[in-house]
Protein backbone atom coordinates (compact mmCIF):
# COMPACT_ATOMS: atom_id res chain seq x y z
CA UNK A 1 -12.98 -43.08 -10.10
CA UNK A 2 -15.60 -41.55 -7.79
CA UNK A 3 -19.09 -41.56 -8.12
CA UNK A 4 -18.99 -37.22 -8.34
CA UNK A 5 -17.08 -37.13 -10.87
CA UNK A 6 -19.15 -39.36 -13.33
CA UNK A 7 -21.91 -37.11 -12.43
CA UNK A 8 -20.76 -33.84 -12.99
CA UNK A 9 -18.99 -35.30 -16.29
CA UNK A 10 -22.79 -36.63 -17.48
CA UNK A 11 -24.13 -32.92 -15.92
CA UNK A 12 -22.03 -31.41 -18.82
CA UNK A 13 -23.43 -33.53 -21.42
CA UNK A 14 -27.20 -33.05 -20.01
CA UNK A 15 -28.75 -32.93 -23.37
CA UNK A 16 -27.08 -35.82 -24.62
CA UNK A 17 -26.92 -37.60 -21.55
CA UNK A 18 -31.07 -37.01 -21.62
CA UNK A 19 -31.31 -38.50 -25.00
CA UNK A 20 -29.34 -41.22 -24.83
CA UNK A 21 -31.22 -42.18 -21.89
CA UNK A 22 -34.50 -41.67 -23.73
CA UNK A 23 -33.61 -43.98 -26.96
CA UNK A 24 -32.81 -46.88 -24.36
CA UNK A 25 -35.72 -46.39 -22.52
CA UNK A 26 -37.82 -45.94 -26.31
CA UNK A 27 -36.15 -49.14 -27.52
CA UNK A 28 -36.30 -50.99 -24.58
CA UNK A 29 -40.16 -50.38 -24.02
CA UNK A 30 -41.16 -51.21 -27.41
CA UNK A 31 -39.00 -54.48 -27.66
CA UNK A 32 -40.13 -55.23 -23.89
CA UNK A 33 -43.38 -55.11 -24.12
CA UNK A 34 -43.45 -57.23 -27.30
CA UNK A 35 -41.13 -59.60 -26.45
CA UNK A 36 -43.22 -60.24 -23.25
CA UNK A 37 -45.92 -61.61 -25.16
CA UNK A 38 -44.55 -62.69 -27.47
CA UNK A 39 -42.73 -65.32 -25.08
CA UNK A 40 -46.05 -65.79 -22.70
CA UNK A 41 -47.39 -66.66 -26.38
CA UNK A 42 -45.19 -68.88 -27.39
CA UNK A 43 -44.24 -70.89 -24.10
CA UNK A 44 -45.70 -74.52 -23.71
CA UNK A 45 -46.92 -75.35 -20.83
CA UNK A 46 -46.92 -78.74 -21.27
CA UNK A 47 -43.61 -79.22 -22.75
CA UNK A 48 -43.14 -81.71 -19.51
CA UNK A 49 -45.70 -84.00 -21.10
CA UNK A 50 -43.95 -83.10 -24.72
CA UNK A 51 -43.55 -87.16 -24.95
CA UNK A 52 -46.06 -88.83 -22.68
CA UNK A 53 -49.64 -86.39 -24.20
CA UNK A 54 -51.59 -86.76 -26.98
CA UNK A 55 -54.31 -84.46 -28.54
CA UNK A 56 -56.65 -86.89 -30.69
CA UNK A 57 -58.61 -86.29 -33.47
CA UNK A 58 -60.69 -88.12 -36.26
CA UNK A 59 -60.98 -85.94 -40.05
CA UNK A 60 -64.59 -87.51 -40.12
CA UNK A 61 -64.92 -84.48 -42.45
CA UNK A 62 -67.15 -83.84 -45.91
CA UNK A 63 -64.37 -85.10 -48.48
CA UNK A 64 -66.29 -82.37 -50.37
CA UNK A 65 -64.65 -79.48 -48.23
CA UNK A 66 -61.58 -77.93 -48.07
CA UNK A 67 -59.13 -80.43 -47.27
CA UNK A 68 -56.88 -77.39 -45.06
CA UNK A 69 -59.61 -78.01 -42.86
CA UNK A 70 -59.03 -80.75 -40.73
CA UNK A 71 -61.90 -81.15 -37.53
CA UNK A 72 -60.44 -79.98 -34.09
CA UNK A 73 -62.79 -81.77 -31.66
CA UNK A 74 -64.96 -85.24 -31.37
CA UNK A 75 -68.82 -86.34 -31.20
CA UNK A 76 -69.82 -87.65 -28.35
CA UNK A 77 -69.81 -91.28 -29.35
CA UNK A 78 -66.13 -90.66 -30.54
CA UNK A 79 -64.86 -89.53 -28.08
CA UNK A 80 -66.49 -92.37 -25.38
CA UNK A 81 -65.16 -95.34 -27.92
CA UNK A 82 -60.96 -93.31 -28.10
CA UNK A 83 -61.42 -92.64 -24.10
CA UNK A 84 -62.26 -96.24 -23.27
CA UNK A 85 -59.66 -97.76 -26.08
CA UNK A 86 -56.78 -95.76 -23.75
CA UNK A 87 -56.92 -99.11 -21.58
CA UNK A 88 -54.00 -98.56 -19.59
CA UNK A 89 -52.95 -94.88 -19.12
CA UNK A 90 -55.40 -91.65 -18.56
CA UNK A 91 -57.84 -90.19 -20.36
CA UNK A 92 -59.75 -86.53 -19.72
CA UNK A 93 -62.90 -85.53 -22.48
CA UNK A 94 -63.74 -82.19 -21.64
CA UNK A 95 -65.83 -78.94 -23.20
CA UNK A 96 -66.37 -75.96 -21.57
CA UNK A 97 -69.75 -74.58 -20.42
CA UNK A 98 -71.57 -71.44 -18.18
CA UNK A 99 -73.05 -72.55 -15.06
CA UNK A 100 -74.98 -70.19 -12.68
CA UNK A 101 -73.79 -70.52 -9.32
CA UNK A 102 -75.30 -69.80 -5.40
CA UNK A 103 -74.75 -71.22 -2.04
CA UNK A 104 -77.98 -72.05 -0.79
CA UNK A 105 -79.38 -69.15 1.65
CA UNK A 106 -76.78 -66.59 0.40
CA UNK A 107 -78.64 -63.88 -1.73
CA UNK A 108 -76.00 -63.69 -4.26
CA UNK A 109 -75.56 -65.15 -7.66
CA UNK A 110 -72.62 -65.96 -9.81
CA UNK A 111 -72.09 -66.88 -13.76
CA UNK A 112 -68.46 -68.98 -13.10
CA UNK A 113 -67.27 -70.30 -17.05
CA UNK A 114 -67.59 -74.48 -16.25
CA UNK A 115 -65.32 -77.05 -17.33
CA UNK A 116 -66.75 -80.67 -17.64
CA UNK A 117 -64.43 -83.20 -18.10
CA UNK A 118 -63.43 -86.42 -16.45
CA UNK A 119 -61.02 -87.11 -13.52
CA UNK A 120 -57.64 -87.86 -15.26
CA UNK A 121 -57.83 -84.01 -15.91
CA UNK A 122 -56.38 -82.85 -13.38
CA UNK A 123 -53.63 -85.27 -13.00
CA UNK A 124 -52.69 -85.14 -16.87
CA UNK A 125 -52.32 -81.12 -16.82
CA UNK A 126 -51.11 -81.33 -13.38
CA UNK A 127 -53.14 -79.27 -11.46
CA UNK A 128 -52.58 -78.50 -7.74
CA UNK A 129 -55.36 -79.10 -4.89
CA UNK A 130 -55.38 -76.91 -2.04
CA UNK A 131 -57.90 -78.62 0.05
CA UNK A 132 -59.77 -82.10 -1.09
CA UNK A 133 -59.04 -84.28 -4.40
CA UNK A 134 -60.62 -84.88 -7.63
CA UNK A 135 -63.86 -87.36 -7.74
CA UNK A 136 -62.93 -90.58 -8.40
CA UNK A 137 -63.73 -92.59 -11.32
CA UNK A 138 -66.87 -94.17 -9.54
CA UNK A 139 -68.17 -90.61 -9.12
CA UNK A 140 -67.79 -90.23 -12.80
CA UNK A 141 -69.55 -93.37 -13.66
CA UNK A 142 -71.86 -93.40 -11.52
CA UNK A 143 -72.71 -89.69 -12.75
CA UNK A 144 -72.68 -87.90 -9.08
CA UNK A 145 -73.45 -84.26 -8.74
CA UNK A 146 -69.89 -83.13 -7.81
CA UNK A 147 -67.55 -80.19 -7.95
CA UNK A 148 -64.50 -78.80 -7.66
CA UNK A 149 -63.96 -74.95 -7.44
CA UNK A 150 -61.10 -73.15 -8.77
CA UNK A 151 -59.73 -70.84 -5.61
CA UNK A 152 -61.01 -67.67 -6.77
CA UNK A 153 -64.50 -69.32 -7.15
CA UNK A 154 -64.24 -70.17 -4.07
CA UNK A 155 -63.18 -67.15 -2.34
CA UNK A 156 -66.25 -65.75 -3.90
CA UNK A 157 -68.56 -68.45 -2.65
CA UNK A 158 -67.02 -69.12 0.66
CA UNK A 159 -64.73 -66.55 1.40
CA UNK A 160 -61.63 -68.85 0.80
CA UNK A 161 -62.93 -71.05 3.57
CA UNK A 162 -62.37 -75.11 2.85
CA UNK A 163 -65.36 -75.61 1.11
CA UNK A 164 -65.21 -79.94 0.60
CA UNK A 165 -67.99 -81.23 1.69
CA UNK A 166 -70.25 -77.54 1.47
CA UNK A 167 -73.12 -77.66 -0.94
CA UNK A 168 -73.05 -75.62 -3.97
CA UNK A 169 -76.10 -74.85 -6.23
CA UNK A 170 -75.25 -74.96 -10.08
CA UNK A 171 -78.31 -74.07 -12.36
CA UNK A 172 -80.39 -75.17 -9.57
CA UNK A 173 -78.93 -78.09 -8.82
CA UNK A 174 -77.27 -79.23 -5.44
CA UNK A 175 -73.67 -80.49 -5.77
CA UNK A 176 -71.45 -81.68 -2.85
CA UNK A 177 -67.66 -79.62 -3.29
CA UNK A 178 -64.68 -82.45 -2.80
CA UNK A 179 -62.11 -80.31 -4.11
CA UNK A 180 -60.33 -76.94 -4.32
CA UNK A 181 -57.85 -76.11 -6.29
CA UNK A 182 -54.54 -73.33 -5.48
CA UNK A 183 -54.29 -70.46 -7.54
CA UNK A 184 -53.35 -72.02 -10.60
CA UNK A 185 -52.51 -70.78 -14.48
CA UNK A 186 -51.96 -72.07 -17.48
CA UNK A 187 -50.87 -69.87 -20.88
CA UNK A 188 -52.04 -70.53 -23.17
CA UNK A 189 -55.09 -72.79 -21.72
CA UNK A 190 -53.53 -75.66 -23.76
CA UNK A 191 -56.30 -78.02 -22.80
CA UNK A 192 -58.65 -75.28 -24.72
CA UNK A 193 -57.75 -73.53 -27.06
CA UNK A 194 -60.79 -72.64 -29.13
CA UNK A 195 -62.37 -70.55 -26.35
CA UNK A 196 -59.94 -67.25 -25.16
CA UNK A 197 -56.93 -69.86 -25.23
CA UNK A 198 -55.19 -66.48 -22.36
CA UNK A 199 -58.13 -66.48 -20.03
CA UNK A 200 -58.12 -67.31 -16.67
CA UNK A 201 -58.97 -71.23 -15.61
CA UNK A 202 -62.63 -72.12 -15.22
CA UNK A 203 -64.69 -71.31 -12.15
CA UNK A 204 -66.11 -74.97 -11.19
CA UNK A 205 -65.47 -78.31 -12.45
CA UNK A 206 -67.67 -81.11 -12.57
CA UNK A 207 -67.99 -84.79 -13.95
CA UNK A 208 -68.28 -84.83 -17.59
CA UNK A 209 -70.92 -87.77 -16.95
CA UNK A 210 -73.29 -85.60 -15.13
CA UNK A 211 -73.18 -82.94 -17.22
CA UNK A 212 -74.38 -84.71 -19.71
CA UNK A 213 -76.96 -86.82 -18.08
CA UNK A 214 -77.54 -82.53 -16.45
CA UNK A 215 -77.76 -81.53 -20.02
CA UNK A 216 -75.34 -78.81 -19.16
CA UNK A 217 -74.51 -76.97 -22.72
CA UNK A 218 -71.35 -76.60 -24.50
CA UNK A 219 -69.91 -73.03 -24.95
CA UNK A 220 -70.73 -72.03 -28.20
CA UNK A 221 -69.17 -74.89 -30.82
CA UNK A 222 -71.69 -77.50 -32.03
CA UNK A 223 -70.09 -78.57 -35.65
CA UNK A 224 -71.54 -80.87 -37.89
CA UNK A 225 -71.82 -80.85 -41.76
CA UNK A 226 -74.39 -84.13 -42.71
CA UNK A 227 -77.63 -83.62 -42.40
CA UNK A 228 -78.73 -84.68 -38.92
CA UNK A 229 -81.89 -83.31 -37.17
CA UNK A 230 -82.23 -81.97 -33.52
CA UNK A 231 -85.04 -81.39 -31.33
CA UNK A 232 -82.60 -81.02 -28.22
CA UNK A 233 -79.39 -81.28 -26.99
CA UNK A 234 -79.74 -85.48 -25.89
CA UNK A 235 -79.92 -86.26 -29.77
CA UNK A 236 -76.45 -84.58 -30.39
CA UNK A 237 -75.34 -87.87 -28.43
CA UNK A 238 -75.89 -90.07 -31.24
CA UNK A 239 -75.05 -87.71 -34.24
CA UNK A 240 -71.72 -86.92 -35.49
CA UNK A 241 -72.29 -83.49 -34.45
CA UNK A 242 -68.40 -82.19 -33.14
CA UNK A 243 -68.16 -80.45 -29.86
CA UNK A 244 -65.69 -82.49 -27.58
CA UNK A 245 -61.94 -82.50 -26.54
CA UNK A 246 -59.92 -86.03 -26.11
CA UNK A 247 -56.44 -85.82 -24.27
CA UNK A 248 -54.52 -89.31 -23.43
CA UNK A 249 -51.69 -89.75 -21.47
CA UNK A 250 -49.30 -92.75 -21.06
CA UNK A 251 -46.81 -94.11 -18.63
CA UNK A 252 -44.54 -95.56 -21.94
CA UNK A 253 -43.76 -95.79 -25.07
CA UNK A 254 -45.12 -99.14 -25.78
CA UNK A 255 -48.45 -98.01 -24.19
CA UNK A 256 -48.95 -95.38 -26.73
CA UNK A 257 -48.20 -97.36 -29.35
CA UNK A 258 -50.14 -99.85 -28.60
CA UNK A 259 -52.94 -97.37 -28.00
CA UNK A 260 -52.31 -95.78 -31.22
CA UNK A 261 -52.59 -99.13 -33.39
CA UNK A 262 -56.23 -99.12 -31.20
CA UNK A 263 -57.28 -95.86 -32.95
CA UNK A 264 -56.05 -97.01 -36.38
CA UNK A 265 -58.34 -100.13 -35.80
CA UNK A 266 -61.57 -97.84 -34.81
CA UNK A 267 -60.73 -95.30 -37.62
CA UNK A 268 -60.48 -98.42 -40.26
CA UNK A 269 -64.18 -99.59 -38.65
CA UNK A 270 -65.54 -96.49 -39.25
CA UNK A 271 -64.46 -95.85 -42.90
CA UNK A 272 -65.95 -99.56 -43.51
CA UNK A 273 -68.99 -98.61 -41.84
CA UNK A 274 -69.30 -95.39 -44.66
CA UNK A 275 -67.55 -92.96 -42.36
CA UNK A 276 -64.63 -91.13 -42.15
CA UNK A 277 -64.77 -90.24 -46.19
CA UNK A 278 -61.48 -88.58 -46.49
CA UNK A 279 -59.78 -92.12 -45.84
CA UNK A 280 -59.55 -94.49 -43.08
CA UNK A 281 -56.07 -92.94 -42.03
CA UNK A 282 -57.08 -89.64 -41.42
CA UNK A 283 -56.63 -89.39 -37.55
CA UNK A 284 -53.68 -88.04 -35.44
CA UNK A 285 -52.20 -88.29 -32.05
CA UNK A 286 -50.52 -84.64 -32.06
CA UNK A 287 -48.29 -83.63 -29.32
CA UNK A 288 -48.56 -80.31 -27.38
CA UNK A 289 -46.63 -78.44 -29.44
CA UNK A 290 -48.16 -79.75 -32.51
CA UNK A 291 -51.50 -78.63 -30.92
CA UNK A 292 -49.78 -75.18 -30.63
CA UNK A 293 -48.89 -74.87 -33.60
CA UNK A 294 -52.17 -76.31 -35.42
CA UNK A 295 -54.19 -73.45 -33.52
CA UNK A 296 -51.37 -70.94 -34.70
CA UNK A 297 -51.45 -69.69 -31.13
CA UNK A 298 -48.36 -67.71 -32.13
CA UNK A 299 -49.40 -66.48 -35.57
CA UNK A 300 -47.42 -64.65 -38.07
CA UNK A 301 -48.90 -60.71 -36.87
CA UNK A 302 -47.09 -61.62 -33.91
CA UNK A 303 -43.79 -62.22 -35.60
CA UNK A 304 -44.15 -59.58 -37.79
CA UNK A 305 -44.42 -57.07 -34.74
CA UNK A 306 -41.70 -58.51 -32.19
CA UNK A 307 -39.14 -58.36 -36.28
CA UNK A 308 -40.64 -54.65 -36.27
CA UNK A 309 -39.59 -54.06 -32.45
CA UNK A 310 -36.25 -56.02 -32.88
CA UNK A 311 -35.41 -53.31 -36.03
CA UNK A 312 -36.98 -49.93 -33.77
CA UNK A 313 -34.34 -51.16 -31.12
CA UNK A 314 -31.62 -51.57 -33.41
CA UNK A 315 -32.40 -48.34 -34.88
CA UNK A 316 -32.44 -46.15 -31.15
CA UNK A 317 -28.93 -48.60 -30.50
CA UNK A 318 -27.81 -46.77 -34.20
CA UNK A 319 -28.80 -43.18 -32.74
CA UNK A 320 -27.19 -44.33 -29.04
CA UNK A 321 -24.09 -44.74 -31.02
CA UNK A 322 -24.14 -41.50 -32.95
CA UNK A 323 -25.19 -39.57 -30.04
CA UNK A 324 -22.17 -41.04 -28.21
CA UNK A 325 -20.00 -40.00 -31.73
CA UNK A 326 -20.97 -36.60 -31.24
CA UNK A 327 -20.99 -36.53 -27.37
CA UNK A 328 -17.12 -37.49 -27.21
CA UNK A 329 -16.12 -35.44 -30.23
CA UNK A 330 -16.89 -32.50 -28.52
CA UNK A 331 -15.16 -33.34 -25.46
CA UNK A 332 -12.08 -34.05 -27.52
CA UNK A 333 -10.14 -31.14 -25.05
CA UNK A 334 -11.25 -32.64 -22.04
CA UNK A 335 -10.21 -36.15 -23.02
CA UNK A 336 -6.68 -34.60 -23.73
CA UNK A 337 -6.43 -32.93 -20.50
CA UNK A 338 -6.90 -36.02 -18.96
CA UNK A 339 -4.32 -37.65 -20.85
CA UNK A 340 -2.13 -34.05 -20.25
CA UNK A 341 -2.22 -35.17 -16.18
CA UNK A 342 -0.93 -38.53 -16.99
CA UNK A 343 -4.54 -40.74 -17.09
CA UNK A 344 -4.02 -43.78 -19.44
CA UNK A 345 -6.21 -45.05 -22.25
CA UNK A 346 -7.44 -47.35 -19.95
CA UNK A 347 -7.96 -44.96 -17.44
CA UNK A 348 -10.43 -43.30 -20.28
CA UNK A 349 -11.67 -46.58 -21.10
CA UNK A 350 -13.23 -47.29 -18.19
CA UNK A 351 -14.26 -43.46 -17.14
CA UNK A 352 -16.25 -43.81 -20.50
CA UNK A 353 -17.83 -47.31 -19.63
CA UNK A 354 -18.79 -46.06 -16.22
CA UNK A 355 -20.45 -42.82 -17.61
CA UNK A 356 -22.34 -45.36 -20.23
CA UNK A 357 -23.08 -48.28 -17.46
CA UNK A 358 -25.16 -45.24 -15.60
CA UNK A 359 -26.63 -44.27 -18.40
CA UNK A 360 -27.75 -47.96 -19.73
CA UNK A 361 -29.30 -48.34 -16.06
CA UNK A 362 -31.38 -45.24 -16.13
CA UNK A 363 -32.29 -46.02 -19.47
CA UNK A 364 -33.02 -49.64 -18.36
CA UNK A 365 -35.05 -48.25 -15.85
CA UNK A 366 -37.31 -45.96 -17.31
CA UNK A 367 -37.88 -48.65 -20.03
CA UNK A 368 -38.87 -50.80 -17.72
CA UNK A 369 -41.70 -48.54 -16.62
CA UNK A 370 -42.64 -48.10 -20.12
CA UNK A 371 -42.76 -51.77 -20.75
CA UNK A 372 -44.90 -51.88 -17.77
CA UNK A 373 -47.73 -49.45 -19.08
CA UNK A 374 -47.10 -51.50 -22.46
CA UNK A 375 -48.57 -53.98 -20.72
CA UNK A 376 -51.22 -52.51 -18.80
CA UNK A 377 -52.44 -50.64 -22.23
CA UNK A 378 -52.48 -54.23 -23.60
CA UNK A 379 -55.07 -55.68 -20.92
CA UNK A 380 -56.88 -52.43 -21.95
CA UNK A 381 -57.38 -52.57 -24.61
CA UNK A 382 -58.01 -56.71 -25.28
CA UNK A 383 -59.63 -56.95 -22.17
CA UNK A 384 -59.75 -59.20 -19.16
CA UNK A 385 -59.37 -62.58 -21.85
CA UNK A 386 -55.70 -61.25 -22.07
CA UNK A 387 -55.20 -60.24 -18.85
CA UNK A 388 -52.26 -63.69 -18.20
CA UNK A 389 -50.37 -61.97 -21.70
CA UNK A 390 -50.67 -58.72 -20.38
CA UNK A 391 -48.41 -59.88 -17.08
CA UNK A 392 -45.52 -58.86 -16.34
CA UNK A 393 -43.24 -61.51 -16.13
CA UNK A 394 -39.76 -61.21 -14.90
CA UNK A 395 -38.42 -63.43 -17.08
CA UNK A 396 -38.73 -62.06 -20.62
CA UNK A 397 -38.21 -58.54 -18.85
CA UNK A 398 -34.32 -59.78 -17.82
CA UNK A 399 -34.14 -60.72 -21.21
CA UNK A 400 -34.84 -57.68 -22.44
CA UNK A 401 -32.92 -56.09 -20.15
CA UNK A 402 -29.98 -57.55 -20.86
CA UNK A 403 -30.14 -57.78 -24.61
CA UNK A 404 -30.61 -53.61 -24.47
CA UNK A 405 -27.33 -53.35 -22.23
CA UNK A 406 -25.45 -55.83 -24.81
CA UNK A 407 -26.37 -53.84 -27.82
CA UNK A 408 -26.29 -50.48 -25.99
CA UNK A 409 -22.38 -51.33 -25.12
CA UNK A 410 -21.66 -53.07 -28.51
CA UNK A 411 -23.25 -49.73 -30.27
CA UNK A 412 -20.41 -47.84 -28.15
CA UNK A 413 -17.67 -49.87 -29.12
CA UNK A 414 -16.37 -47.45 -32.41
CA UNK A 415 -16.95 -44.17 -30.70
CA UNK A 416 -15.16 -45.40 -27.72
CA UNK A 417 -12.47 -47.06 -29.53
CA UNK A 418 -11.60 -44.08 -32.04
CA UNK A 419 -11.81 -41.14 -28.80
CA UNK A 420 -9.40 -43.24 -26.20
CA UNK A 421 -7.22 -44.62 -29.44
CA UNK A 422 -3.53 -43.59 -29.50
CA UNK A 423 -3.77 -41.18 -32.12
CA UNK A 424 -7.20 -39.78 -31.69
CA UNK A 425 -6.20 -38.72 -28.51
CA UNK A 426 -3.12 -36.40 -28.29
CA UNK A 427 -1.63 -33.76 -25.94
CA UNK A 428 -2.30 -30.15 -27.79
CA UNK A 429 0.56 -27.66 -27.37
């Protein structure tokens, strides 16, 4: 079977060769590009910690409210007494912030989105270091004016350069670098997901001791519902004002149990102490996936649309199959010519797989390419905050790949069978 021939055969058939190529490369786009993020979406990227990581929270709510609202973050004192109660494994508390950035003597300024939080942060999400470490815990308690840059921050700052021990100016203030991390992602930002959960990592890092004693200011969530008084940001300290993140992380089992009987002990003190009015057992340790799924990170919009994309690809596999119906009915002569010279059904078979197989691949290909500008018209039009959904990654690509060249070949099965069958295909005399 040479390569000519299955051209000149698919030459004949140019307009339905061109359509069939076309409805691959339709349903393939659409199901491509949603299937793309719908899996970036979906993916965990913690699932490695699925049994060691724990989100906590406290429903220190108003047992007035709606009880489908359950509080997704900590006050300050809160989250201090549930960090220090993790005895034995690692802790990180952690809110995000804007810091204004400038190595001193360079004329140029930077906003970088901040990230305060403590040092078990980086280890519990396990993220890399290109040059330096984390500060250690003595940094953080001693509240030192520290940093660590992400590595685009600091190819803007210092041109990519190993920056540890270079001084960095944040809102004015003089911090010493000690670490810098690779080029690192995480989607969704499972360690935030109230703030564009699909954005890029933060810019700079720093001790979430200093930032307070620095009175650096959380990004935009300050939630409280009793009537507490502020003149300035110190006195959210001792209200019960929500704004913080606690993630835990243990070595065992029997560590996170006993850590968990810890928390029921605290929550039990605070609902004798008038607190905590929805009932003294109203706090959870929720694994990653749980805190997926309690954000509705993958909500039901996006289901609807990758059922809608799964049906439009169906539906161009349905018109595939039809086009093929038509495409071999009225090459019914030549099909019995080449039986006439003594070609087998098998012979047929596989003529008529070949001429499909280049088909699916050009159809593959140009859906590919449509998938592609999918994807670029996504980051378009959500913007930058998207711009990790918007990827192309290989992975959910193959997929889709390979489910279109499945269902293109299944769709081809009856027209193939019925033209190369025994008595659909006879010699005419």
């Amino acid at each position: 079977m040479r390569l000519g021939s299955l051209v000149n055969n698919l030459k004949s058939q140019s307009l339905i060769s061109a359509l069939v190529i076309l409805l691959i490369a339709t349903g393939l786009g659409a199901f491509g590009t949603t299937y793309s993020v719908y899996h970036v979406m979906s993916s965990n990227p913690m699932s490695y910690a699925e049994h060691t990581t724990r989100y906590v929270l406290l429903d220190d709510w108003s047992p007035d409210k709606e009880f489908d609202f359950s509080p997704p973050l900590l006050s300050y004192q809160d989250a201090k007494q549930l960090a220090a109660l993790n005895e034995m494994g690692k802790s990180a508390l952690t809110y995000d912030s804007k810091l204004v950035s400038q190595v001193p003597d360079s004329p140029y300024i930077y906003e970088f989105t901040a990230r305060a939080t403590t040092p078990d942060f980086f280890s519990i999400f396990a993220i890399p270091f290109r040059y330096g470490n984390a500060w250690s815990m003595q940094d953080e308690h001693d509240e030192t004016e520290v940093v660590v840059l992400s590595q685009q921050a600091n190819a803007q700052l210092f041109n990519g350069i190993n920056s540890v021990g270079k001084t960095l100016m944040l809102d004015n203030r003089p911090y010493t670098v000690v670490g810098v991390l690779f080029e690192f992602s995480m989607t969704p930002k499972i360690y935030d997901l109230h703030v564009a959960p699909y954005s890029d990592i933060e810019g700079v890092f720093i001790p979430f001791s200093t930032a307070v004693k620095n009175s650096v200011l959380p990004h935009g969530r300050l939630l409280g519902w009793r009537n507490e008084p502020l003149s300035g940001f110190q006195d959210v300290f001792n209200t019960t004002m929500i704004w913080l993140q606690l993630w835990v992380s243990f070595d065992n089992g029997a560590q996170m149990q006993a850590y968990e009987q810890r928390v029921a002990g605290y929550a039990n003190a605070l609902h004798q102490s008038g607190r905590m009015l929805r009932g003294q057992d109203k706090f959870r340790l929720l694994t990653p996936s749980q805190w997926l799924r309690e954000n509705e990170v993958v909500n039901s919009d996006s289901q609807f649309l990758l059922f809608l994309a799964i049906v439009f690809l169906l539906i161009c596999l349905l018109c595939v199959a039809g086009l093929l119906f038509a495409s071999y009915a009225s090459r019914q002569h030549a099909l019995n010519v080449y039986r006439a010279i003594g070609a087998s059904k098998q012979y047929l078979i596989k003529l008529l797989l070949a001429e499909l197989s280049v088909l699916t691949a050009l159809g593959c290909l140009l859906g590919v390419i449509f998938i592609a500008i999918g994807l670029s018209y996504m980051e378009l039009l959500y913007g930058s905050s998207y711009a990790q959904v918007a990827n192309m990654n290989v992975v959910p690509v193959m997929l889709a790949v390979a489910t279109c060249f499945i269902g293109v070949f299944l769709a081809s099965a009856l027209p193939i069978g019925k033209y190369c069958n025994a008595d659909g295909l006879t010699v005419q005399r």
